[in-house]
Protein backbone atom coordinates (compact mmCIF):
# COMPACT_ATOMS: atom_id res chain seq x y z
CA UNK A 1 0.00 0.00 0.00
CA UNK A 2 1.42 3.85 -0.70
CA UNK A 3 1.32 4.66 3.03
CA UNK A 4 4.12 7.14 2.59
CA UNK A 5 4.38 11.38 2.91
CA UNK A 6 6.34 11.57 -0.04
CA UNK A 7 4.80 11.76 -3.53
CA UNK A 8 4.46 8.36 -5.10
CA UNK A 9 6.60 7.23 -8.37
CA UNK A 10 6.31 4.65 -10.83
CA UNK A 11 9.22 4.32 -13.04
CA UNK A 12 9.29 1.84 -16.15
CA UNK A 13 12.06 1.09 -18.37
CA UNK A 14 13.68 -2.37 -18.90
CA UNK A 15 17.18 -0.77 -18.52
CA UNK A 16 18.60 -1.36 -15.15
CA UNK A 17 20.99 0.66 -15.16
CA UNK A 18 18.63 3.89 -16.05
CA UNK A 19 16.68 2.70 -13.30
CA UNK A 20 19.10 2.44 -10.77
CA UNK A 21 20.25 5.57 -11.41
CA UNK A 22 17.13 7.33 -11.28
CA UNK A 23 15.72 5.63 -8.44
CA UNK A 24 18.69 6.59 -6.28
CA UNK A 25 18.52 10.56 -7.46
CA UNK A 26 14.77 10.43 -7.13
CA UNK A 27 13.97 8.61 -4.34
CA UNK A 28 15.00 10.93 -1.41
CA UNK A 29 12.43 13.07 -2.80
CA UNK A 30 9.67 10.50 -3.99
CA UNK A 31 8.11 7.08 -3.04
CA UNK A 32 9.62 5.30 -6.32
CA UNK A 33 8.31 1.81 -7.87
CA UNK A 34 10.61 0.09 -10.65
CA UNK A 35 8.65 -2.34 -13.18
CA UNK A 36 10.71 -3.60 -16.23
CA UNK A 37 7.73 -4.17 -18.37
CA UNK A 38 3.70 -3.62 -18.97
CA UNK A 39 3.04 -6.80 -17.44
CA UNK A 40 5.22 -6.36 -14.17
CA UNK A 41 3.17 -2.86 -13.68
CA UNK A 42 -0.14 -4.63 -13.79
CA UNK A 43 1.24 -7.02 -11.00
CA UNK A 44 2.86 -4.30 -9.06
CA UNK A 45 -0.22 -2.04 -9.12
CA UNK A 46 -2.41 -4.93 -7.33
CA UNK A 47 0.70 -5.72 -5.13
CA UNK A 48 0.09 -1.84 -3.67
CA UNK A 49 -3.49 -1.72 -4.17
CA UNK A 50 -3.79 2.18 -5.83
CA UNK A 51 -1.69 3.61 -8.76
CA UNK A 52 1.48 6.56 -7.64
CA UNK A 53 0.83 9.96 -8.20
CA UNK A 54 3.38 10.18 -11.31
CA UNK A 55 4.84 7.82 -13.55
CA UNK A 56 7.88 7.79 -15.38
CA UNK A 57 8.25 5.66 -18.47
CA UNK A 58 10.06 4.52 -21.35
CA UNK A 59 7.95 3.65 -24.79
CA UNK A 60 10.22 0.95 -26.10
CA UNK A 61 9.50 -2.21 -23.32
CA UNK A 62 9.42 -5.96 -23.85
CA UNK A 63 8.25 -7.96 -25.36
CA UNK A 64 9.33 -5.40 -28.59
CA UNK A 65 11.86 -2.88 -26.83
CA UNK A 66 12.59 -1.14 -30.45
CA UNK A 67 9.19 -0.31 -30.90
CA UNK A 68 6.62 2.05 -29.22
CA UNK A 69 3.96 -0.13 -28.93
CA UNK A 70 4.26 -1.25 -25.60
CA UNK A 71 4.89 2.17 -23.81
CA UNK A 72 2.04 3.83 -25.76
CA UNK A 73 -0.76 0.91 -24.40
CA UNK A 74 1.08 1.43 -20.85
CA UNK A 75 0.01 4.95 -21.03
CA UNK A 76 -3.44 4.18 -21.69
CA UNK A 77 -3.69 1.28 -19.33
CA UNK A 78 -2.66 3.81 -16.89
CA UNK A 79 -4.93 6.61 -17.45
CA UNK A 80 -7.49 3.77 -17.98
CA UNK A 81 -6.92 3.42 -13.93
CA UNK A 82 -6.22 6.43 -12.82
CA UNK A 83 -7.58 9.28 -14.50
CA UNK A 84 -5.18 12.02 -12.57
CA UNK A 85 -1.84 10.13 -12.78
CA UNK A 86 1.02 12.59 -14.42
CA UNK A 87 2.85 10.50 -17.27
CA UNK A 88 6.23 11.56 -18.05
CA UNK A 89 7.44 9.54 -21.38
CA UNK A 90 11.57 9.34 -21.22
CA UNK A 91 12.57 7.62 -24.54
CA UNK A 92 15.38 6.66 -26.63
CA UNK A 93 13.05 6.95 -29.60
CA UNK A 94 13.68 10.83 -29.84
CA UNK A 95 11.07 11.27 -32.85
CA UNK A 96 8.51 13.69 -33.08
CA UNK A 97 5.88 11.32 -34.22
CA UNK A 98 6.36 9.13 -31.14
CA UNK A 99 6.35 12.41 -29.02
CA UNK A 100 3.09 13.95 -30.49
CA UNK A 101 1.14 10.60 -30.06
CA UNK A 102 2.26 10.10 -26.66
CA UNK A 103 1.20 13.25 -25.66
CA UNK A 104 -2.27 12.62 -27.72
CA UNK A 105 -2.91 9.19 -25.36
CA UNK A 106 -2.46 11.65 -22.02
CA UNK A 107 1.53 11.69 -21.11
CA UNK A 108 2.26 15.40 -19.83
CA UNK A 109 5.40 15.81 -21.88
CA UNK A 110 7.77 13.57 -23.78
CA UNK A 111 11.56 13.65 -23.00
CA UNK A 112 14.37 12.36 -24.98
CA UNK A 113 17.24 10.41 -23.74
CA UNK A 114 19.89 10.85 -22.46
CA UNK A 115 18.60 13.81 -20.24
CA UNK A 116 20.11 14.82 -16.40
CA UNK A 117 18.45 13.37 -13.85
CA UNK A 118 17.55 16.99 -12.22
CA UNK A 119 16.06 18.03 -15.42
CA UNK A 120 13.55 15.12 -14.71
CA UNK A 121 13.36 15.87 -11.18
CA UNK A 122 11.95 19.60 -11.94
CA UNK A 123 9.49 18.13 -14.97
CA UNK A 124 8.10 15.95 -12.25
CA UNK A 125 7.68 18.33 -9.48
CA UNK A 126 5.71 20.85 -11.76
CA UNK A 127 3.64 17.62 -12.65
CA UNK A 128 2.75 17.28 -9.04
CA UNK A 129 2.06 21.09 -8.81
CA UNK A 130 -0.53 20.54 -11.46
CA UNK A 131 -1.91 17.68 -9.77
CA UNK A 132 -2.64 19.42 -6.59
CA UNK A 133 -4.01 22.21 -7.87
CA UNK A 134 -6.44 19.87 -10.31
CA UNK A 135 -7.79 18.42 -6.35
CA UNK A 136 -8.03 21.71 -5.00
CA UNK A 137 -10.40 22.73 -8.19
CA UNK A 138 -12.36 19.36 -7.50
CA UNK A 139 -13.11 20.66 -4.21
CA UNK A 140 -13.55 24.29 -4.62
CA UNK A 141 -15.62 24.52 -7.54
CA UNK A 142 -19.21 23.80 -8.39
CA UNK A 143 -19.30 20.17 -10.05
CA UNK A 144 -21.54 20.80 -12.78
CA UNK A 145 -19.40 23.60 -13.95
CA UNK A 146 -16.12 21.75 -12.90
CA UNK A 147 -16.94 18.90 -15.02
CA UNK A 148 -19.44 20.48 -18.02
CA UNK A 149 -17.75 23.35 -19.29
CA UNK A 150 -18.89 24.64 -23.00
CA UNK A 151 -22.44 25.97 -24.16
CA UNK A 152 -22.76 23.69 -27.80
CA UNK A 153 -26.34 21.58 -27.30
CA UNK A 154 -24.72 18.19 -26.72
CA UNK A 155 -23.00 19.73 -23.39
CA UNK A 156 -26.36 21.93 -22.08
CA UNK A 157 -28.12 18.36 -22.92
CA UNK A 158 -25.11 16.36 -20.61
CA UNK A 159 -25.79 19.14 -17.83
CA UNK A 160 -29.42 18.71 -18.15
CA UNK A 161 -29.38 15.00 -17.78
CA UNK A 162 -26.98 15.54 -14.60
CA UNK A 163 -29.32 17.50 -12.91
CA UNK A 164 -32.35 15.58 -13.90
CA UNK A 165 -30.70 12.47 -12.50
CA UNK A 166 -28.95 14.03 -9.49
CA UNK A 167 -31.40 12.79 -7.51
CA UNK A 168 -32.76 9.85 -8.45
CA UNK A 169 -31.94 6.43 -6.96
CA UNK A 170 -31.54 4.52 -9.70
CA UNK A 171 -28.59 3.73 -11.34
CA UNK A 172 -26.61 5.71 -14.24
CA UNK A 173 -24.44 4.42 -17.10
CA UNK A 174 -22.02 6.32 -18.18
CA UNK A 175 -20.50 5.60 -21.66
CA UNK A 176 -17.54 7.33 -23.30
CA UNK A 177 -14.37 7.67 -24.78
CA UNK A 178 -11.31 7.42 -22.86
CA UNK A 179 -10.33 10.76 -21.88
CA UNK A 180 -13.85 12.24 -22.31
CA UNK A 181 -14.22 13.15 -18.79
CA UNK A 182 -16.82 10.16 -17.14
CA UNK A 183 -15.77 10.30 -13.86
CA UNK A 184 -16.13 13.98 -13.54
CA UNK A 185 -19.87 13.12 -14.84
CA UNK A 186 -19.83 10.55 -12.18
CA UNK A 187 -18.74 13.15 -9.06
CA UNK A 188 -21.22 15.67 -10.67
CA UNK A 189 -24.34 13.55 -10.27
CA UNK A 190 -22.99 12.74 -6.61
CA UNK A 191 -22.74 16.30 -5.49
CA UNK A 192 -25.68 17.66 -7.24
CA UNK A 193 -27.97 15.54 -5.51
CA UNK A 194 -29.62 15.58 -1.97
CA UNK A 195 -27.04 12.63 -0.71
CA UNK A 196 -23.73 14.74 -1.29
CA UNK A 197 -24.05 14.86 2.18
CA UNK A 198 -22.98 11.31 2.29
CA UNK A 199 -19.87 9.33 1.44
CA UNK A 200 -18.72 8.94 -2.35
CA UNK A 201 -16.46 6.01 -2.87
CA UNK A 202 -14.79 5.30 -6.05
CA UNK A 203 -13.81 1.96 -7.58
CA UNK A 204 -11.63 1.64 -10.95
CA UNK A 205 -12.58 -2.18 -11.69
CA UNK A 206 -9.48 -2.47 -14.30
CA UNK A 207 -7.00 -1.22 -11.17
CA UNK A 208 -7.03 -4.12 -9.21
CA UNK A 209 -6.70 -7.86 -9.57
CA UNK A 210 -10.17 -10.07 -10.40
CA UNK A 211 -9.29 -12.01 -7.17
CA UNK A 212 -9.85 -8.73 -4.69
CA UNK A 213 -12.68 -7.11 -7.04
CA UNK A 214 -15.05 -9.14 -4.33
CA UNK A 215 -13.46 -8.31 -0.71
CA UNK A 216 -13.45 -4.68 -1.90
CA UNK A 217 -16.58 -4.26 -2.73
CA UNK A 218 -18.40 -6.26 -0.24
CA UNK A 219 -15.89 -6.66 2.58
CA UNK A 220 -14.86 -9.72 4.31
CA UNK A 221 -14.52 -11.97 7.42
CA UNK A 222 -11.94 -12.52 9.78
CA UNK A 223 -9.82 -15.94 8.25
CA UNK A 224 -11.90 -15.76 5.12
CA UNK A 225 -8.80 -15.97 3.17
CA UNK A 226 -5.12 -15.35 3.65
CA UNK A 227 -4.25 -12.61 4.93
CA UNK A 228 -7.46 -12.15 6.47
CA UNK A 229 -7.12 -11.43 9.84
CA UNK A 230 -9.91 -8.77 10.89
CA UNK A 231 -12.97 -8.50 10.01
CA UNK A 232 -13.21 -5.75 7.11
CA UNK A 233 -16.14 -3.62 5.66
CA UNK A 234 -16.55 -2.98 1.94
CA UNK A 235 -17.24 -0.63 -0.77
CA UNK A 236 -20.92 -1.12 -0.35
CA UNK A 237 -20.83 -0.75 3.30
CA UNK A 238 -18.87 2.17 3.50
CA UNK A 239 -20.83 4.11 0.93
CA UNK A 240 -23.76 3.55 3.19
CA UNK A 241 -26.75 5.82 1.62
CA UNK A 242 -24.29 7.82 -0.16
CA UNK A 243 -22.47 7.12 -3.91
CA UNK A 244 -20.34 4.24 -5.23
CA UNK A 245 -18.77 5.02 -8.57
CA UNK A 246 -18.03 1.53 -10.22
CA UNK A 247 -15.30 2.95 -13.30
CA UNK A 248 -14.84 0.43 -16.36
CA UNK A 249 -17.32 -2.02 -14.76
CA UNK A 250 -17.35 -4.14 -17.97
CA UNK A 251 -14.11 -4.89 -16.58
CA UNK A 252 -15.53 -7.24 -13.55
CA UNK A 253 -16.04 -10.92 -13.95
CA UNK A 254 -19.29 -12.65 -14.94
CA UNK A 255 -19.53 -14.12 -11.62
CA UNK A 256 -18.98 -10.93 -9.73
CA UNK A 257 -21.73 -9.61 -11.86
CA UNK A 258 -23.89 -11.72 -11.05
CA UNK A 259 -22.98 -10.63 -7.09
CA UNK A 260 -23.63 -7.06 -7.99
CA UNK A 261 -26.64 -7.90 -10.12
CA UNK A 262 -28.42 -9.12 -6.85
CA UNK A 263 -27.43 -6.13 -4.94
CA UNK A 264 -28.84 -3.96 -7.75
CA UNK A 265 -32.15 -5.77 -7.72
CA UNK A 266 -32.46 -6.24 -3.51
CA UNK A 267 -29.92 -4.67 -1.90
CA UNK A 268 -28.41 -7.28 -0.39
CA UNK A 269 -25.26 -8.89 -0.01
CA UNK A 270 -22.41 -11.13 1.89
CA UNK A 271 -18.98 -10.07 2.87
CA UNK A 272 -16.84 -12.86 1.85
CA UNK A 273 -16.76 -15.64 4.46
CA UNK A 274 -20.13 -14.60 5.43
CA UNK A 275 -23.54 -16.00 5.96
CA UNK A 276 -25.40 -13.43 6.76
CA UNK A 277 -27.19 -11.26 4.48
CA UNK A 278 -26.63 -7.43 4.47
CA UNK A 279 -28.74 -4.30 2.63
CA UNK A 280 -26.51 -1.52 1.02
CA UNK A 281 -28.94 1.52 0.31
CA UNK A 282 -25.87 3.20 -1.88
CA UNK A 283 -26.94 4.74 -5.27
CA UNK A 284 -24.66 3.05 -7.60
CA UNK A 285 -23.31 5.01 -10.48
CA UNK A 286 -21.21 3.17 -13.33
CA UNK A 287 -18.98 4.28 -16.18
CA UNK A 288 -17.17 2.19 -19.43
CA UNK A 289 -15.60 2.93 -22.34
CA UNK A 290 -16.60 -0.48 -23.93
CA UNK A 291 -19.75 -1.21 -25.98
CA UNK A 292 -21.95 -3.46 -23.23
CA UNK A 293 -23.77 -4.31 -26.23
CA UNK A 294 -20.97 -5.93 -27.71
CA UNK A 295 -20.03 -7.20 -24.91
CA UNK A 296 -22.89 -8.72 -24.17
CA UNK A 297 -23.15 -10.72 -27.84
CA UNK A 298 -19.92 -11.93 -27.18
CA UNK A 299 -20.47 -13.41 -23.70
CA UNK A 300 -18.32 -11.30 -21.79
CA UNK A 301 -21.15 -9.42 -19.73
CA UNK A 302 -24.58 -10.11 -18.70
CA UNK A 303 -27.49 -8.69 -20.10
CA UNK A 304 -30.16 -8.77 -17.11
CA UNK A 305 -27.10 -6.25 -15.28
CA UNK A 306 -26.56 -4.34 -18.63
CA UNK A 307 -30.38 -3.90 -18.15
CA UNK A 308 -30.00 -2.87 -14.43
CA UNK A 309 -27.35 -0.42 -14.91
CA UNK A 310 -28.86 1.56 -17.35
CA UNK A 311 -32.10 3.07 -16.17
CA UNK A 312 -30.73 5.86 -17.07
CA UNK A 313 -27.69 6.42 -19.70
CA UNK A 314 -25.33 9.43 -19.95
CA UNK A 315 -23.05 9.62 -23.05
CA UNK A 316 -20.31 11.75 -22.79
CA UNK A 317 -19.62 13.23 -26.22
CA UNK A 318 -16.07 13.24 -27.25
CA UNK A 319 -14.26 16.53 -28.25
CA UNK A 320 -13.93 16.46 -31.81
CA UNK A 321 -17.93 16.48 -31.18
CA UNK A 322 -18.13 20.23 -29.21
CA UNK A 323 -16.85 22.39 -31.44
CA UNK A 324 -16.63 25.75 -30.52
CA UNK A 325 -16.28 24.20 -27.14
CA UNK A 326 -12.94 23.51 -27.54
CA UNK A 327 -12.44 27.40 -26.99
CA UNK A 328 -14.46 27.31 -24.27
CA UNK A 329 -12.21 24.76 -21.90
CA UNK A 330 -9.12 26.15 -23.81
CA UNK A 331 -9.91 29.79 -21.81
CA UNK A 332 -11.00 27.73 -19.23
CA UNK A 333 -7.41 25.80 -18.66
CA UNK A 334 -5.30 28.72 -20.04
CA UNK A 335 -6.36 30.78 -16.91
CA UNK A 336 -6.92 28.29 -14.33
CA UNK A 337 -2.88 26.78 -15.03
CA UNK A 338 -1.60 30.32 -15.45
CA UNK A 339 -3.04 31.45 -12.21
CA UNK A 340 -1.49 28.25 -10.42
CA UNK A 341 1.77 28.26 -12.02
CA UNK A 342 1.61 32.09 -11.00
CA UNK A 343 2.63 33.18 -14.51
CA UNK A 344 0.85 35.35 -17.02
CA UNK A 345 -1.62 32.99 -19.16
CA UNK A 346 -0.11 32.31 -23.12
CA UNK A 347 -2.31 33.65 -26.09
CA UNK A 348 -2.95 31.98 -29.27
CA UNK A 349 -2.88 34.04 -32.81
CA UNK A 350 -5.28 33.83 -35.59
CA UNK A 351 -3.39 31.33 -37.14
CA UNK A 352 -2.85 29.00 -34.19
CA UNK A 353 -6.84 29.32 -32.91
CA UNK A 354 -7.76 28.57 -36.36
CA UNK A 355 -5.58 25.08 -36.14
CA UNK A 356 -6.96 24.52 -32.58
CA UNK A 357 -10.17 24.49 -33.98
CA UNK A 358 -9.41 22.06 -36.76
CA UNK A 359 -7.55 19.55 -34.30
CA UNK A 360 -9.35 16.15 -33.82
CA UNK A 361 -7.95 16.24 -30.30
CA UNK A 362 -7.89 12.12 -30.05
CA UNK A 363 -7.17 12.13 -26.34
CA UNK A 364 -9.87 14.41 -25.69
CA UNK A 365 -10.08 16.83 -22.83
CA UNK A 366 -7.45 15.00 -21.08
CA UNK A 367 -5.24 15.73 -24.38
CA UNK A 368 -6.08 19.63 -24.55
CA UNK A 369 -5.67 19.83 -20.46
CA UNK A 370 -2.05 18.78 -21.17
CA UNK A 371 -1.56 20.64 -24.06
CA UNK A 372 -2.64 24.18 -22.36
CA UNK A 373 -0.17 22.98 -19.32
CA UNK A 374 2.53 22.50 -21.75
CA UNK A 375 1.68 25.79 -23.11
CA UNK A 376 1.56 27.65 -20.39
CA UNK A 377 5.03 26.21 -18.94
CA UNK A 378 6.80 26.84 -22.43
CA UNK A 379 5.05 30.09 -23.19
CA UNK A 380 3.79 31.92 -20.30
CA UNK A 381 2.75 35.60 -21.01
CA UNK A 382 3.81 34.94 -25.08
CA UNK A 383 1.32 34.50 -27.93
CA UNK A 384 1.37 31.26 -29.87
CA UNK A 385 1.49 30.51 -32.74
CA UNK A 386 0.62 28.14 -35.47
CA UNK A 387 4.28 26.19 -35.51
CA UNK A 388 4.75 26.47 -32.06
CA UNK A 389 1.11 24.69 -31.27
CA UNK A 390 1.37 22.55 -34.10
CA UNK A 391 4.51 20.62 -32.56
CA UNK A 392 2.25 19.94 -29.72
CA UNK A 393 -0.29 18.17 -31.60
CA UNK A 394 -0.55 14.81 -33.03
CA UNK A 395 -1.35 15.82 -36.85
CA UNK A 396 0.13 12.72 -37.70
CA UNK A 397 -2.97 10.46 -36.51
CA UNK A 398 -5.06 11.53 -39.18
CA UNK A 399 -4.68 13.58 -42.12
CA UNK A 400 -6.51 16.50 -43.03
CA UNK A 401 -10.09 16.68 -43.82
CA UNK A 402 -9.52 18.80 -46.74
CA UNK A 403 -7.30 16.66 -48.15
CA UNK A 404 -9.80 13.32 -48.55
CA UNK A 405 -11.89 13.15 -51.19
CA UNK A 406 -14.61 10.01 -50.93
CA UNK A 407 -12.82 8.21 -54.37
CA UNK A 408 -8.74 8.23 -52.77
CA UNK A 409 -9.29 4.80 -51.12
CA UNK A 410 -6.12 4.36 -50.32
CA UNK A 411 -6.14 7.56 -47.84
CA UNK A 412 -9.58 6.58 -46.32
CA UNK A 413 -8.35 3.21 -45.26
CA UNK A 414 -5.41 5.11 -43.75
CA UNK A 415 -8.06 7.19 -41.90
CA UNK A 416 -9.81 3.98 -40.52
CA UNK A 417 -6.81 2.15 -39.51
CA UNK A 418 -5.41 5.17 -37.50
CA UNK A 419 -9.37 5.81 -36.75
CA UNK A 420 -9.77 2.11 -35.08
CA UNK A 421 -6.08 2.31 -33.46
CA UNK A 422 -6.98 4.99 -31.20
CA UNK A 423 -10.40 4.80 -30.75
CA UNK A 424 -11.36 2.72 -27.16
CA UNK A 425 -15.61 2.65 -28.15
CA UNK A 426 -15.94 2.32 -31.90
CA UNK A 427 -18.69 2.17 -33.28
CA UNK A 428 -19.55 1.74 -36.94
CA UNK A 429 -23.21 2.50 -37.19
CA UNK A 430 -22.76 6.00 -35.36
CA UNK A 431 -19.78 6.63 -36.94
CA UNK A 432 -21.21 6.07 -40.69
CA UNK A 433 -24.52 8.89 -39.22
CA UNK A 434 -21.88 11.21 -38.06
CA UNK A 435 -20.23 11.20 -41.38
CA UNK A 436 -23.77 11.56 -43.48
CA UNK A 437 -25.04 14.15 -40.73
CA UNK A 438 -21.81 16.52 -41.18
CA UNK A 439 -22.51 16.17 -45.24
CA UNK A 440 -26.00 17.12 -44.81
CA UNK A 441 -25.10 20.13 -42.36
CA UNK A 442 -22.49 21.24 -44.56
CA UNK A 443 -25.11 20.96 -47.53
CA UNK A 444 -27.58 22.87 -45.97
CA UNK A 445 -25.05 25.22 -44.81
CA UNK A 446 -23.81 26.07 -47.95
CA UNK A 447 -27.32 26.29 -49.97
CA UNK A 448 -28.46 28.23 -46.65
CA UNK A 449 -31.18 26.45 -46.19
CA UNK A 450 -32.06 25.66 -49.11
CA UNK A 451 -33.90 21.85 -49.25
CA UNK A 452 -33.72 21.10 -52.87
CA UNK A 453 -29.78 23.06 -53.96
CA UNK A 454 -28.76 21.08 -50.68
CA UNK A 455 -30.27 17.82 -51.92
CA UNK A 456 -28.89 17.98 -55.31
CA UNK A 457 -25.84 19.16 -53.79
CA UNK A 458 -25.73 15.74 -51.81
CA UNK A 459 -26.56 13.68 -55.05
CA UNK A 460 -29.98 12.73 -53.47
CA UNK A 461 -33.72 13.49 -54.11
CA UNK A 462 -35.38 16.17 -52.00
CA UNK A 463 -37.97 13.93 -50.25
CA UNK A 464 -34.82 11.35 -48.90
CA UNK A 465 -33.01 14.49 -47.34
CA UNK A 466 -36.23 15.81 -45.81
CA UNK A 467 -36.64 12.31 -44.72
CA UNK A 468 -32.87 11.80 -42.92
CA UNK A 469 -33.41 15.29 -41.80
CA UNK A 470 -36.28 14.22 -39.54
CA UNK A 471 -34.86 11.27 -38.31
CA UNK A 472 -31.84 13.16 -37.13
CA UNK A 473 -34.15 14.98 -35.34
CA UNK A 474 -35.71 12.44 -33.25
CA UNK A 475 -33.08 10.66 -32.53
CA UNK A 476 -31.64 13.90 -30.83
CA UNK A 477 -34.80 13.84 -29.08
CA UNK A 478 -35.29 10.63 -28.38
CA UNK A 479 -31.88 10.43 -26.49
C-alpha cells in the first residue's frame, strides 16, 4: 500500500541501469516503484493496491523494446486506472511522431534520452504542482461547472441530464471515450444531488486484480482468506446511503456480476466468508468505455445487469464532437494553469486558434488539459502561434479533412486504420450517421437552407433528405 508522505513514483524502463540511477537521485524526494515491463506494472499495481501519483516511463518495453507499442498501451492502461496520474514519457526513440502521439494518449510531456536526472526531477515536481491544484479545483468549484464546461447543445443536454438524474436512486451508465471526462460526470451527479451529504467512494474495476474485485466491494470476514485477519467492511458498506462510482465495470467478472446484479435488484449482499445477508442503500453510479452491447453478444457481460445499470444512460460526447467548445475549456485551462503556475496565461494568434479548432484532439479533454499545461510552462505571457502549437499536436494520426476526397481509397483506409487504433468505443453505425449528418449540415449550410440546392448538392432526391433530416431529429430527441 502507498502509506508514505512523499509523492508516489512509478518508473518503467527495462534498462537497469537507467533505473538504478534514477531511483537513487529520485527517491530521497519520492516514493519510487521500478517495473521492467507492462506486465510487471499490472502485478505491481495490485501488489500496492492504488496507482502513484506520477509515472515515469520509457515507450520501447518488452516484449518489442525497439518499438513504441508497448509504452504507448502502458500509457493508456494507466490513465485507464487512474484518470489524474502525471505520465512523463523518457525515450530513446527521440522522434517527433512518437512524441506527439504520446502526448495525444495523455503523457504530460515527452523527453528524450539521455537527459540529467535533475532536469527530470523539476518536470516531475511541476507535474505534481498541477496535480494538486487539479484536487483543490475538485473541491472548490461547483461540479456541474467543474466537469461540463462549453455551451454547444450536446453539453447543455449532458448538464441537463446531470441534474435531472442528481437525484434519483436509480442507477446511471455512463459511456464514453477514454479521456472524455466520465468520472467527472460521475462526481457531478454525486454532489448535485440531496445525498452529497454522504460518502462517495470510487472503484476503478481495471485497477485491481479479479481475485480482490469481491473483498473490496463487499468486505470480508476474519480468516476468510489469507491474509485475512480482521474483520473488514466494503465498498458497499462504506458508501452507506451515499455514492459508489463503479469505473470500467465491464471490466468485472461474470460471476462478480452476477454478485452485484443481486445487490442492484435487492440490496443485499455477503462479505466474503459470510452467511449473513446485508442491505446496502448506496446509489450506484457506473462508467465504461466499452460497448456493453458488444459485450454482451460476445459473452463477456450479462445482459439482465446491462439492463440494471442503465435506467438511465449518460453519453459523454467526445471533443472532436463540441466544437466551438474547444475554446471554451481552452480559456477555461489557459487561466486556471496560469493562475497556479503564478505566470501570465499564453495567447494563441489567428493562425494557431484557427488550427486549434481544426484539431481532432484524439485524447480528448485530457489531451487539450495537457496541451494548455505544456503551453503555459513553455510560453507563459507569449502568444502562440501556429508552428509552435502545431509541434504539440498529433497531426500525424489523421490527415486533413480537406485533403480526402470520398474516391482516394487508399487515404480513407489510412483514416480507418489510424481511426480504429486509437479509438477505445468504436462504433460503426454511429460513426457512418456522423459522417452523413456533417454532409448534410455542410449541404444545408452552404445552400443556406435551401432543401432542394442542398439535396442535389448531396446527389440525393429532395424527399430522402427531408426524410434523414427528420430522423436526425428524433433521434436527438429521443436520447
Amino acid at each position: 500500500m502507498l502509506q508514505s508522505n512523499k509523492p508516489s513514483l512509478l518508473i518503467v524502463d527495462d534498462d537497469p541501469l537507467i533505473t538504478d540511477t534514477l531511483s537513487f537521485v529520485l527517491s530521497r524526494d519520492f516514493d519510487v516503484f521500478v517495473a521492467d515491463s507492462r506486465a510487471q506494472v499490472k502485478s505491481l499495481l495490485t501488489q500496492l493496491g492504488s496507482t502513484p501519483q506520477l509515472a515515469l516511463i520509457d515507450l520501447g518495453l518488452p516484449p518489442m523494446p525497439h518499438k513504441p507499442d508497448e509504452g504507448f498501451h502502458l500509457i493508456g492502461d494507466l490513465l485507464g486506472i487512474a484518470p489524474n496520474i502525471k505520465i512523463l514519457v523518457l525515450s530513446g526513440q527521440n522522434d517527433e511522431v512518437n512524441a506527439r502521439h504520446a502526448r495525444a494518449l495523455g503523457a504530460i510531456d515527452f523527453v528524450g534520452k539521455p537527459c540529467e536526472p535533475q532536469q527530470i526531477k523539476a518536470l516531475l515536481f511541476s507535474a505534481l504542482k498541477i496535480l494538486d491544484a487539479e484536487r483543490e479545483a475538485d473541491i472548490e468549484v461547483p461540479a456541474v461547472r467543474c466537469c461540463i464546461v462549453g455551451n454547444s447543445f450536446k453539453l447543455d443536454k449532458l448538464r441537463q441530464q446531470v441534474s435531472q438524474y442528481a437525484n434519483a436512486p436509480f442507477p446511471v451508465l455512463i459511456e464514453g471515450e477514454s479521456g472524455s471526462g466520465k468520472e467527472l460526470v460521475a462526481a457531478g451527479l454525486h454532489q448535485n444531488a440531496n445525498r452529497a451529504h454522504k460518502p462517495y467512494l470510487a472503484l476503478n474495476c481495471a485497477a485491481i486484480s479479479p481475485t480482490l474485485v469481491e473483498p473490496t466491494l463487499f468486505g470480508y470476514c476474519k480468516g476468510a482468506f489469507t491474509g485475512a485477519v480482521n474483520n473488514r467492511a466494503g465498498y458497499f458498506e462504506e458508501a452507506s446511503e451515499g455514492t459508489l462510482f463503479l469505473d470500467e465495470v465491464g471490466e468485472l467478472p461474470l460471476e462478480l456480476q452476477a454478485k452485484l446484479l443481486r445487490v442492484l435488484e435487492n440490496g443485499e449482499y455477503q462479505r466474503v466468508g459470510e452467511t449473513q445477508s446485508r442491505i446496502s442503500h448506496a446509489r450506484v453510479i457506473a462508467a465504461t468505455n466499452r460497448d456493453l452491447r458488444q459485450e454482451i453478444k460476445a459473452g463477456r457481460f450479462r445482459a439482465d445487469l446491462y439492463h440494471r445499470l442503465s435506467v438511465f444512460e449518460i453519453r459523454v460526447p467526445p471533443l472532436r464532437e463540441l466544437g466551438a467548445d474547444r475554446l471554451e475549456l481552452l480559456e477555461y485551462f489557459r487561466l486556471f494553469y496560469a493562475r497556479e503556475a503564478e505566470m501570465t496565461a499564453f495567447v494563441l494568434d489567428a493562425a494557431a486558434t484557427e488550427l486549434w479548432m481544426d484539431y481532432h484532439f484524439p485524447g480528448n479533454v485530457r489531451e487539450l488539459r495537457n496541451i494548455v499545461i505544456r503551453l503555459t510552462t513553455k510560453y507563459p505571457g507569449q502568444q502562440v502561434g501556429f508552428e509552435q502549437l502545431e509541434a504539440e499536436l498529433d497531426t500525424d494520426i489523421a490527415p486533413a479533412a480537406d485533403n480526402l476526397m470520398p474516391g482516394d481509397g487508399k487515404a480513407l483506409s489510412e483514416v480507418a486504420r489510424k481511426h480504429l487504433q486509437t479509438m477505445a468505443n468504436f462504433h460503426l453505425d454511429i460513426t457512418l450517421k456522423e459522417w452523413e449528418k456533417s454532409y448534410v449540415d455542410a449541404a444545408l449550410a452552404l445552400t443556406h437552407g435551401n432543401l432542394s440546392k442542398a439535396a442535389k448538392m448531396l446527389g440525393i432526391n429532395r424527399t430522402t433528405l427531408y426524410s434523414r433530416m427528420q430522423n436526425y431529429r428524433h433521434e436527438c430527441e429521443s436520447t
